[in-house]
PDB file of N, CA and C in Angstrom:
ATOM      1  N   UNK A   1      80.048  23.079 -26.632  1.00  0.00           N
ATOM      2  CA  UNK A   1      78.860  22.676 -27.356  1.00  0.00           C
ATOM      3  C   UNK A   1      78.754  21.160 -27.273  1.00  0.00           C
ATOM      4  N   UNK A   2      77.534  20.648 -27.044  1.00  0.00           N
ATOM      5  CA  UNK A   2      77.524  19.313 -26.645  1.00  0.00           C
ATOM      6  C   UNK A   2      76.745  18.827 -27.938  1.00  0.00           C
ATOM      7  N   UNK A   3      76.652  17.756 -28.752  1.00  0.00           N
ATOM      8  CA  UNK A   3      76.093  17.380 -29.665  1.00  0.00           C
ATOM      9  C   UNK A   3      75.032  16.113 -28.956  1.00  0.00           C
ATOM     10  N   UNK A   4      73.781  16.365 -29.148  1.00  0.00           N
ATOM     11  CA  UNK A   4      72.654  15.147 -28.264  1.00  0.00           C
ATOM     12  C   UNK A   4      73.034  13.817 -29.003  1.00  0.00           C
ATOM     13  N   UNK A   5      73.012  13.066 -28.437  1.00  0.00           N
ATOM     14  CA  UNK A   5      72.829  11.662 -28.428  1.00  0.00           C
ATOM     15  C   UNK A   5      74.237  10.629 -28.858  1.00  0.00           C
ATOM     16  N   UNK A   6      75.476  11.792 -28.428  1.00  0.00           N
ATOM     17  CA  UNK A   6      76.326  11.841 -28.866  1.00  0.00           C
ATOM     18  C   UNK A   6      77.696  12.072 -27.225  1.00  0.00           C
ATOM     19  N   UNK A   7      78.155  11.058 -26.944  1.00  0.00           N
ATOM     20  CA  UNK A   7      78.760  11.057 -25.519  1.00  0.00           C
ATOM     21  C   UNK A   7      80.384  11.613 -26.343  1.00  0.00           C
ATOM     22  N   UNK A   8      80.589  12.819 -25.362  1.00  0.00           N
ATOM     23  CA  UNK A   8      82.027  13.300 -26.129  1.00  0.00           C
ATOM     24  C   UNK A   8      83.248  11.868 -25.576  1.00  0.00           C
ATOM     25  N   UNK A   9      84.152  12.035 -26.437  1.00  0.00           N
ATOM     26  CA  UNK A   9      85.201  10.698 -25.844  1.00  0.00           C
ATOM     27  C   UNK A   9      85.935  11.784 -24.880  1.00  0.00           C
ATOM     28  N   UNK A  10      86.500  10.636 -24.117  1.00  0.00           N
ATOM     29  CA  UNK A  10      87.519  11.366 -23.143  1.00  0.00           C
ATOM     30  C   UNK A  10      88.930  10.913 -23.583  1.00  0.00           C
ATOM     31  N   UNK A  11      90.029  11.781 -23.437  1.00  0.00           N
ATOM     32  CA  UNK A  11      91.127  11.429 -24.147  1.00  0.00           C
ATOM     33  C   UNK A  11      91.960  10.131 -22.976  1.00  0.00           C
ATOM     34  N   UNK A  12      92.228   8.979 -24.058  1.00  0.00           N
ATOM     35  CA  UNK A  12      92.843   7.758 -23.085  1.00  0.00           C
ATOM     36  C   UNK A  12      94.230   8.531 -22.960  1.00  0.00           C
ATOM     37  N   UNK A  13      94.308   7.933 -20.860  1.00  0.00           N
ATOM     38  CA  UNK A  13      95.541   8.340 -20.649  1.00  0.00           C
ATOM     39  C   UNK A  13      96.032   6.755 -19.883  1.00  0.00           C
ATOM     40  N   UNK A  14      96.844   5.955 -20.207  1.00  0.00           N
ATOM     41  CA  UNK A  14      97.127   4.870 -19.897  1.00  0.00           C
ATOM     42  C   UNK A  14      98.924   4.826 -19.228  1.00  0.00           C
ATOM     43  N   UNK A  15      98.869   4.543 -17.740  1.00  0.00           N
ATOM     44  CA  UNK A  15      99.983   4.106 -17.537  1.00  0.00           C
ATOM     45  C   UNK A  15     100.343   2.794 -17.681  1.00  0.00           C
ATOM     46  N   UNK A  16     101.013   2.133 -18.294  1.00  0.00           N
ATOM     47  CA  UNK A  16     101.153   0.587 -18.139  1.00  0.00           C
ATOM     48  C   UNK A  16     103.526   0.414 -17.668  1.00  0.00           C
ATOM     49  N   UNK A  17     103.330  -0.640 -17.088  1.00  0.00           N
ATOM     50  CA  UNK A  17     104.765  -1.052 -17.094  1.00  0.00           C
ATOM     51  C   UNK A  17     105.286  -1.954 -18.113  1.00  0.00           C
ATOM     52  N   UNK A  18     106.432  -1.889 -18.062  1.00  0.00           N
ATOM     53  CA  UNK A  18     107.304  -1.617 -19.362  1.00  0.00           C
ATOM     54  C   UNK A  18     107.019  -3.302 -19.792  1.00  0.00           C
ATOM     55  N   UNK A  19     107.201  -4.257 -18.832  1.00  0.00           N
ATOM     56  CA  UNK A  19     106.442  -5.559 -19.275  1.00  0.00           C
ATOM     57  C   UNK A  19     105.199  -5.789 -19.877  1.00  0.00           C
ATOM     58  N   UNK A  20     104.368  -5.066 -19.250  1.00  0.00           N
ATOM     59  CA  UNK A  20     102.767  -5.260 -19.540  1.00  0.00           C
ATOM     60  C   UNK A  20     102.963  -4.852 -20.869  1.00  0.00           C
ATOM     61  N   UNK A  21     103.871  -3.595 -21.465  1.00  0.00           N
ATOM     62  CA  UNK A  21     103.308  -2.660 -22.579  1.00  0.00           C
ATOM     63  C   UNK A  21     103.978  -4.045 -23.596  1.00  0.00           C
ATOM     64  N   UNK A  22     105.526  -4.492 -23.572  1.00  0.00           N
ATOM     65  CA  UNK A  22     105.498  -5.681 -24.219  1.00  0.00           C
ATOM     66  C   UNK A  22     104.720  -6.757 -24.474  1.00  0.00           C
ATOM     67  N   UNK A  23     104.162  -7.456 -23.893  1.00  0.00           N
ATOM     68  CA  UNK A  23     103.026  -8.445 -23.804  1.00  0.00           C
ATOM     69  C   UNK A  23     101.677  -8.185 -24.708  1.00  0.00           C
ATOM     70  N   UNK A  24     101.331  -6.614 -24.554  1.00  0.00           N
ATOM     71  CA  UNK A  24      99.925  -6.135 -25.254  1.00  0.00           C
ATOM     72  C   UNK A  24     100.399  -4.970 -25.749  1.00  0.00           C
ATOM     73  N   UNK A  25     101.331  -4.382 -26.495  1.00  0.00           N
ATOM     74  CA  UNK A  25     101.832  -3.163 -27.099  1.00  0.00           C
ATOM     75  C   UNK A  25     101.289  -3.010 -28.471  1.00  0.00           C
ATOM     76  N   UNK A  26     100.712  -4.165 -29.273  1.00  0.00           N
ATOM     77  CA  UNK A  26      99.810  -4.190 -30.493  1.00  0.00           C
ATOM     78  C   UNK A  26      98.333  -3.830 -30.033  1.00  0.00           C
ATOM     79  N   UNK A  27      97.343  -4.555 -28.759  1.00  0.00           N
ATOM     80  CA  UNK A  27      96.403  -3.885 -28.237  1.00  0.00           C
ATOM     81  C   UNK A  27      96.123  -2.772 -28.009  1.00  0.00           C
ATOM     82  N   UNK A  28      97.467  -2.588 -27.192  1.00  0.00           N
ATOM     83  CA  UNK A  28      97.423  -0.852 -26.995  1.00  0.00           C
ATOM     84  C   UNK A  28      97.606   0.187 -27.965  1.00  0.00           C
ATOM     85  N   UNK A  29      98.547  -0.179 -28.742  1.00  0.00           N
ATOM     86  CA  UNK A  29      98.364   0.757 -30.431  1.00  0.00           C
ATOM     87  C   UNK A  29      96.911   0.844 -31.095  1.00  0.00           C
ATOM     88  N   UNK A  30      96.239  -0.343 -30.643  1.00  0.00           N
ATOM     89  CA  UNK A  30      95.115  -0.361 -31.523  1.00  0.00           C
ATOM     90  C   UNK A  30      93.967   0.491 -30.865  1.00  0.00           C
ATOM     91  N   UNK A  31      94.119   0.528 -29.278  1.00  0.00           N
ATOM     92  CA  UNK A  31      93.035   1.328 -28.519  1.00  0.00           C
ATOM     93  C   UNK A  31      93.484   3.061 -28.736  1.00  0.00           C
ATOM     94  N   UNK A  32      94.958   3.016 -28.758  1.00  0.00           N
ATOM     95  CA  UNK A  32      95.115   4.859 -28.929  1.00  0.00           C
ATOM     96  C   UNK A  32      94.805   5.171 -30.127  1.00  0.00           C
ATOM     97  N   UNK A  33      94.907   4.284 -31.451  1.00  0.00           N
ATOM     98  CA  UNK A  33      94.096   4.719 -32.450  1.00  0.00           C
ATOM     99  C   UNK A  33      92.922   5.302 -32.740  1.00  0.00           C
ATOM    100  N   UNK A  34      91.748   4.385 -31.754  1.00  0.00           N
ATOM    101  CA  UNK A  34      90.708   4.511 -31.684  1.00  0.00           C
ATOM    102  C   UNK A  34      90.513   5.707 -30.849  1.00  0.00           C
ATOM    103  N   UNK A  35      90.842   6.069 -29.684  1.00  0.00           N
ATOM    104  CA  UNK A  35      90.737   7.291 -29.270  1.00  0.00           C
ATOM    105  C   UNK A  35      92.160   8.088 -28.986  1.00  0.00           C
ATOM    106  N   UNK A  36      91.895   8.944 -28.536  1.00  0.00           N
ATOM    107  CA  UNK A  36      92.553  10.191 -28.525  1.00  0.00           C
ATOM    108  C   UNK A  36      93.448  10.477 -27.346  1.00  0.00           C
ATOM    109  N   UNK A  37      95.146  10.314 -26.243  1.00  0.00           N
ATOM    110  CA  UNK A  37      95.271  10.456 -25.819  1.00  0.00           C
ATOM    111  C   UNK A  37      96.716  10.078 -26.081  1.00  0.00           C
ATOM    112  N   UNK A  38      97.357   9.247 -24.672  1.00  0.00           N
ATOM    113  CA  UNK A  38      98.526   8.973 -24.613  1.00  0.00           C
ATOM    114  C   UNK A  38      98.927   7.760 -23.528  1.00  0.00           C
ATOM    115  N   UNK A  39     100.179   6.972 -23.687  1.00  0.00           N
ATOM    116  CA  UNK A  39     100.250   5.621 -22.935  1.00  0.00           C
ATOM    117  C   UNK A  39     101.741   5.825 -22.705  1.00  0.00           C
ATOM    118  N   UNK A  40     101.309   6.231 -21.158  1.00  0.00           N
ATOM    119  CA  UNK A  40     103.199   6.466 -20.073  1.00  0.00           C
ATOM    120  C   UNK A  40     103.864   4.887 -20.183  1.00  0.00           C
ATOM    121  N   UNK A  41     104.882   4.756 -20.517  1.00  0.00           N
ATOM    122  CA  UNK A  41     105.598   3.490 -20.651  1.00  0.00           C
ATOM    123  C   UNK A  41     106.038   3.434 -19.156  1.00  0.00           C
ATOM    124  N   UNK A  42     106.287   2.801 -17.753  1.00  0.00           N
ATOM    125  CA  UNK A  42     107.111   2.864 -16.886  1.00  0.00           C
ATOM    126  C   UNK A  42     108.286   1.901 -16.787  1.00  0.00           C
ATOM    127  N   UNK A  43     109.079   1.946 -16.132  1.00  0.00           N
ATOM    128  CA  UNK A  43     110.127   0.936 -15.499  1.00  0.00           C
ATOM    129  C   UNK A  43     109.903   1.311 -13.648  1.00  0.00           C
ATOM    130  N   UNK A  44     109.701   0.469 -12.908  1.00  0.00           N
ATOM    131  CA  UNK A  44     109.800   0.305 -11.917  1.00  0.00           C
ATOM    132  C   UNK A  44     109.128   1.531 -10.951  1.00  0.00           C
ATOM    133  N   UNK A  45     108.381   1.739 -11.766  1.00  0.00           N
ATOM    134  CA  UNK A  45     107.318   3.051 -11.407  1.00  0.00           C
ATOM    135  C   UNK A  45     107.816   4.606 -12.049  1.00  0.00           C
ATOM    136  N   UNK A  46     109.103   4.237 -12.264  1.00  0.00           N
ATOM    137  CA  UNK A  46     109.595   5.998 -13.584  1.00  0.00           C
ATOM    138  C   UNK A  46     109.010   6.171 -15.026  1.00  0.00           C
ATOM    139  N   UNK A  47     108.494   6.913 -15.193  1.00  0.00           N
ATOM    140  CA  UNK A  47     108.361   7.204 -16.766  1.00  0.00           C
ATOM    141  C   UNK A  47     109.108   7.131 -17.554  1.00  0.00           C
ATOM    142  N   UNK A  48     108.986   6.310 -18.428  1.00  0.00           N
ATOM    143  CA  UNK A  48     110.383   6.044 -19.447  1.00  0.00           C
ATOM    144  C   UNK A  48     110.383   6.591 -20.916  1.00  0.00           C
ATOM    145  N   UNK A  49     108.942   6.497 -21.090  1.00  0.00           N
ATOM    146  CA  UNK A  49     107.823   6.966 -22.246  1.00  0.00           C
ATOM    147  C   UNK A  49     106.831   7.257 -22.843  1.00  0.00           C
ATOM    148  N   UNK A  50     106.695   8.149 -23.417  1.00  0.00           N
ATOM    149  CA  UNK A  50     105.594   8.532 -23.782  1.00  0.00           C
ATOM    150  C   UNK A  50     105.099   8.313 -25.039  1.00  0.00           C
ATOM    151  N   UNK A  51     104.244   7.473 -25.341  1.00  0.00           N
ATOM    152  CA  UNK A  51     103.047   7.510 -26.823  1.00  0.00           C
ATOM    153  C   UNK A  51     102.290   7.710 -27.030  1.00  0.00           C
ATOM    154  N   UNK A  52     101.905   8.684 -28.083  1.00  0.00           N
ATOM    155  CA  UNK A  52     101.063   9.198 -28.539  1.00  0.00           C
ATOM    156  C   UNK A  52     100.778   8.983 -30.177  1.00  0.00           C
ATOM    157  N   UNK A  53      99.743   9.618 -30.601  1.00  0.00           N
ATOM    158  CA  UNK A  53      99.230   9.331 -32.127  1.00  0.00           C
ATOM    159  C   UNK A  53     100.074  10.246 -32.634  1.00  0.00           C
ATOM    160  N   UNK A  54     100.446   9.796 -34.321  1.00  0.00           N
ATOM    161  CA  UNK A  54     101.055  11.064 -35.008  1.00  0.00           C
ATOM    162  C   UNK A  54     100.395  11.824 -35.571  1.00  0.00           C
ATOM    163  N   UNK A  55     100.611  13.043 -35.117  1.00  0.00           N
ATOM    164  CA  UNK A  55      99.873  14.347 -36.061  1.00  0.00           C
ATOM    165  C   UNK A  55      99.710  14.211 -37.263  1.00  0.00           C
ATOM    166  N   UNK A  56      98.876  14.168 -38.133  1.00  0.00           N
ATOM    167  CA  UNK A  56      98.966  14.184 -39.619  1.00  0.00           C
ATOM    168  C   UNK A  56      98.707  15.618 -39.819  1.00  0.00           C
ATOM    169  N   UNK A  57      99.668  16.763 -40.134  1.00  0.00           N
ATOM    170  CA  UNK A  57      99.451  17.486 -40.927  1.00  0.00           C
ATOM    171  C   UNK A  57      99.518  17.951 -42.007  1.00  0.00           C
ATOM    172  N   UNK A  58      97.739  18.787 -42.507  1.00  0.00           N
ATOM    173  CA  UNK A  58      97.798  18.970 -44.257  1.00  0.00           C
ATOM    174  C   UNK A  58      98.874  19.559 -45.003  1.00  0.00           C
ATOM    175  N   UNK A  59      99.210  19.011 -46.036  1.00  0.00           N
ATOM    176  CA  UNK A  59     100.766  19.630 -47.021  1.00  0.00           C
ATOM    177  C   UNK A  59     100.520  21.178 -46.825  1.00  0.00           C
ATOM    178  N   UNK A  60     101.275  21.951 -47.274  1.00  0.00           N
ATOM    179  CA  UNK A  60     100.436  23.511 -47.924  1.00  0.00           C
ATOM    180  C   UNK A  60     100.708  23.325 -49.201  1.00  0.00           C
ATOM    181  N   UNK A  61      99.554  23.577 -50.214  1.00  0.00           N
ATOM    182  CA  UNK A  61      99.068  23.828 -51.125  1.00  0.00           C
ATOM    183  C   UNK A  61     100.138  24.836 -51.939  1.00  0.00           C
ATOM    184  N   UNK A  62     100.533  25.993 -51.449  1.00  0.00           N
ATOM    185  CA  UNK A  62     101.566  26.929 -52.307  1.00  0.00           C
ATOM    186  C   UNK A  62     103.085  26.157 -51.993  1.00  0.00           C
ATOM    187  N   UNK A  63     103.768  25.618 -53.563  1.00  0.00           N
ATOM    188  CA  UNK A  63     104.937  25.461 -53.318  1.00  0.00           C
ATOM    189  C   UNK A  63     104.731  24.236 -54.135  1.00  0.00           C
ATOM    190  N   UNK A  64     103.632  23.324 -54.000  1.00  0.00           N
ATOM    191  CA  UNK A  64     103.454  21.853 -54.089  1.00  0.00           C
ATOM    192  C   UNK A  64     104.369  21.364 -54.826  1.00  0.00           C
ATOM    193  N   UNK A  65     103.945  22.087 -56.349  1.00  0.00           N
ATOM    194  CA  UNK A  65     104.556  21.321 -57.550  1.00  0.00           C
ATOM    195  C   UNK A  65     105.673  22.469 -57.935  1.00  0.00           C
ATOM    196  N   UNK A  66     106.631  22.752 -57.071  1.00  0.00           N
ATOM    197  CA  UNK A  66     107.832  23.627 -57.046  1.00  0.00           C
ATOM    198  C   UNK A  66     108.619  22.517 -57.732  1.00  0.00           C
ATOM    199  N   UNK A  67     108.944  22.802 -59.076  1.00  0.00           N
ATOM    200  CA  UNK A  67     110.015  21.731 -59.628  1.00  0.00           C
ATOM    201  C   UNK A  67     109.928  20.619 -60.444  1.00  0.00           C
ATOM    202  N   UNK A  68     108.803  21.113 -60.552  1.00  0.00           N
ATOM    203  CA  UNK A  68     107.647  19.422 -61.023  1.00  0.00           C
ATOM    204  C   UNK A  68     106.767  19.880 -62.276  1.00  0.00           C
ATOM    205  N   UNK A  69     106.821  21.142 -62.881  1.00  0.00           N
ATOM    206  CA  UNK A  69     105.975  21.871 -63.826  1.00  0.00           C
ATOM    207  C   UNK A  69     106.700  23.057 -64.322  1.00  0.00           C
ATOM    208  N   UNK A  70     106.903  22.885 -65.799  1.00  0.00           N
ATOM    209  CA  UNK A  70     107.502  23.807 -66.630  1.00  0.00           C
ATOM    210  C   UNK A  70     106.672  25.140 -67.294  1.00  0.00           C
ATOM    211  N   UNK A  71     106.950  26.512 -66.793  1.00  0.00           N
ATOM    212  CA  UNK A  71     105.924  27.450 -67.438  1.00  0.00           C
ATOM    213  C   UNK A  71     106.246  27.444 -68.853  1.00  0.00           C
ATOM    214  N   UNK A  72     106.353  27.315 -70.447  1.00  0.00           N
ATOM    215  CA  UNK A  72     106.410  27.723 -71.184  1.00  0.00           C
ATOM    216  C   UNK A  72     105.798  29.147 -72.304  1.00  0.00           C
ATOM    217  N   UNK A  73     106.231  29.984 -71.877  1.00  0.00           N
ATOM    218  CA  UNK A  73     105.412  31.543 -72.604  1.00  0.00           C
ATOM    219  C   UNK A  73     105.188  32.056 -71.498  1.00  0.00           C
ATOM    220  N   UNK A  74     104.537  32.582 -72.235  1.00  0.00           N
ATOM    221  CA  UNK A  74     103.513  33.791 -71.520  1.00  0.00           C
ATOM    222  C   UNK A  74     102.388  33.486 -71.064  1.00  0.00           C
ATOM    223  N   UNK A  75     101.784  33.165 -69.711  1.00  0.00           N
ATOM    224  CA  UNK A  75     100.261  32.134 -69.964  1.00  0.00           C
ATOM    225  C   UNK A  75      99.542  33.730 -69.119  1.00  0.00           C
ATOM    226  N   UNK A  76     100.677  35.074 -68.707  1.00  0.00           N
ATOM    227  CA  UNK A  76      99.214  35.739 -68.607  1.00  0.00           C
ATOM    228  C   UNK A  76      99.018  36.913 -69.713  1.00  0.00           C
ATOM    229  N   UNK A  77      99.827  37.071 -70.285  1.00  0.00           N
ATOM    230  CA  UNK A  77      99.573  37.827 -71.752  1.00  0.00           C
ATOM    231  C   UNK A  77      99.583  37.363 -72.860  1.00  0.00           C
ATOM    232  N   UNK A  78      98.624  36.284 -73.018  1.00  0.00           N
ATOM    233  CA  UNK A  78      97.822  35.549 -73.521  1.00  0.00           C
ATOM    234  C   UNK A  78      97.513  36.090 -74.748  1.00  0.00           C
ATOM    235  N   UNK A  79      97.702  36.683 -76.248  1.00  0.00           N
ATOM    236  CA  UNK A  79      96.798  37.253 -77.000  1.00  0.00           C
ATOM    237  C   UNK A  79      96.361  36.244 -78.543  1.00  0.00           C
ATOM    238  N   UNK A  80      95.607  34.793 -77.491  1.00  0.00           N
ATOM    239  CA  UNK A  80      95.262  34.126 -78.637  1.00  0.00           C
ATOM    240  C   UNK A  80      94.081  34.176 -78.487  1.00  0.00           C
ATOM    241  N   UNK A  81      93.204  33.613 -79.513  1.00  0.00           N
ATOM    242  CA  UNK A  81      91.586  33.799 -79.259  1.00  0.00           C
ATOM    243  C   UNK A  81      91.467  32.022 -78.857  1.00  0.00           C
ATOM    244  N   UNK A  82      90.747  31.570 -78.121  1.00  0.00           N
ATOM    245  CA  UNK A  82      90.014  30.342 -77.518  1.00  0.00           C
ATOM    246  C   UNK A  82      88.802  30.309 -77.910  1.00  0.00           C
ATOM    247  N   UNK A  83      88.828  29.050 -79.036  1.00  0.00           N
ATOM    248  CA  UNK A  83      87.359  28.892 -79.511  1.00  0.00           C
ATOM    249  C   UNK A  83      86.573  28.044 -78.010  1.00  0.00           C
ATOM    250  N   UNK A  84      85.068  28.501 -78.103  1.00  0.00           N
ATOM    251  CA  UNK A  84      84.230  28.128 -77.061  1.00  0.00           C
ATOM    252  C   UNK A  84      83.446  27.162 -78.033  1.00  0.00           C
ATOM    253  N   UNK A  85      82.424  26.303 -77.180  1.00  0.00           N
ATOM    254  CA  UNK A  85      81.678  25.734 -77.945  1.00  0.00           C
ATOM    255  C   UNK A  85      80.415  25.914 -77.237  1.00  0.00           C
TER     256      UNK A  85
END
């Protein structure tokens, strides 16, 4: 699905050598931020490394506050009345 007026990014794939990546390695953090890909580190034309963005994945929700919250009673046989207003 293409969205109009809207150019999809292409994911950066950057080889640089292991000097270059020293010299501009704050530039280059700042461009894989911005898009989406990965930057081959070399030495003398070998791959030495690979960087990429870190995954942020969402917590899960069941478990959260495991340890962190005390049930006191009974909260599902409940037999008080709750005034409404």
């Amino acid at each position: 699905m293409m969205v109009m007026g809207k150019q999809a990014k292409r994911p950066l794939s950057l080889t640089v050598p292991v000097s270059e990546f020293k010299a501009r390695c704050l530039e280059l953090f700042s461009t894989l931020l911005e898009q989406d890909g990965e930057i081959i580190v070399t030495r003398r034309g070998q791959p030495i490394a690979r960087i990429t963005p870190r995954i942020r994945r969402p917590r899960p929700i069941g478990g959260a506050f495991k340890g962190r919250i005390k049930i006191v009673g009974d909260i599902i046989n409940c037999h008080e009345e709750w005034e409404t207003m």
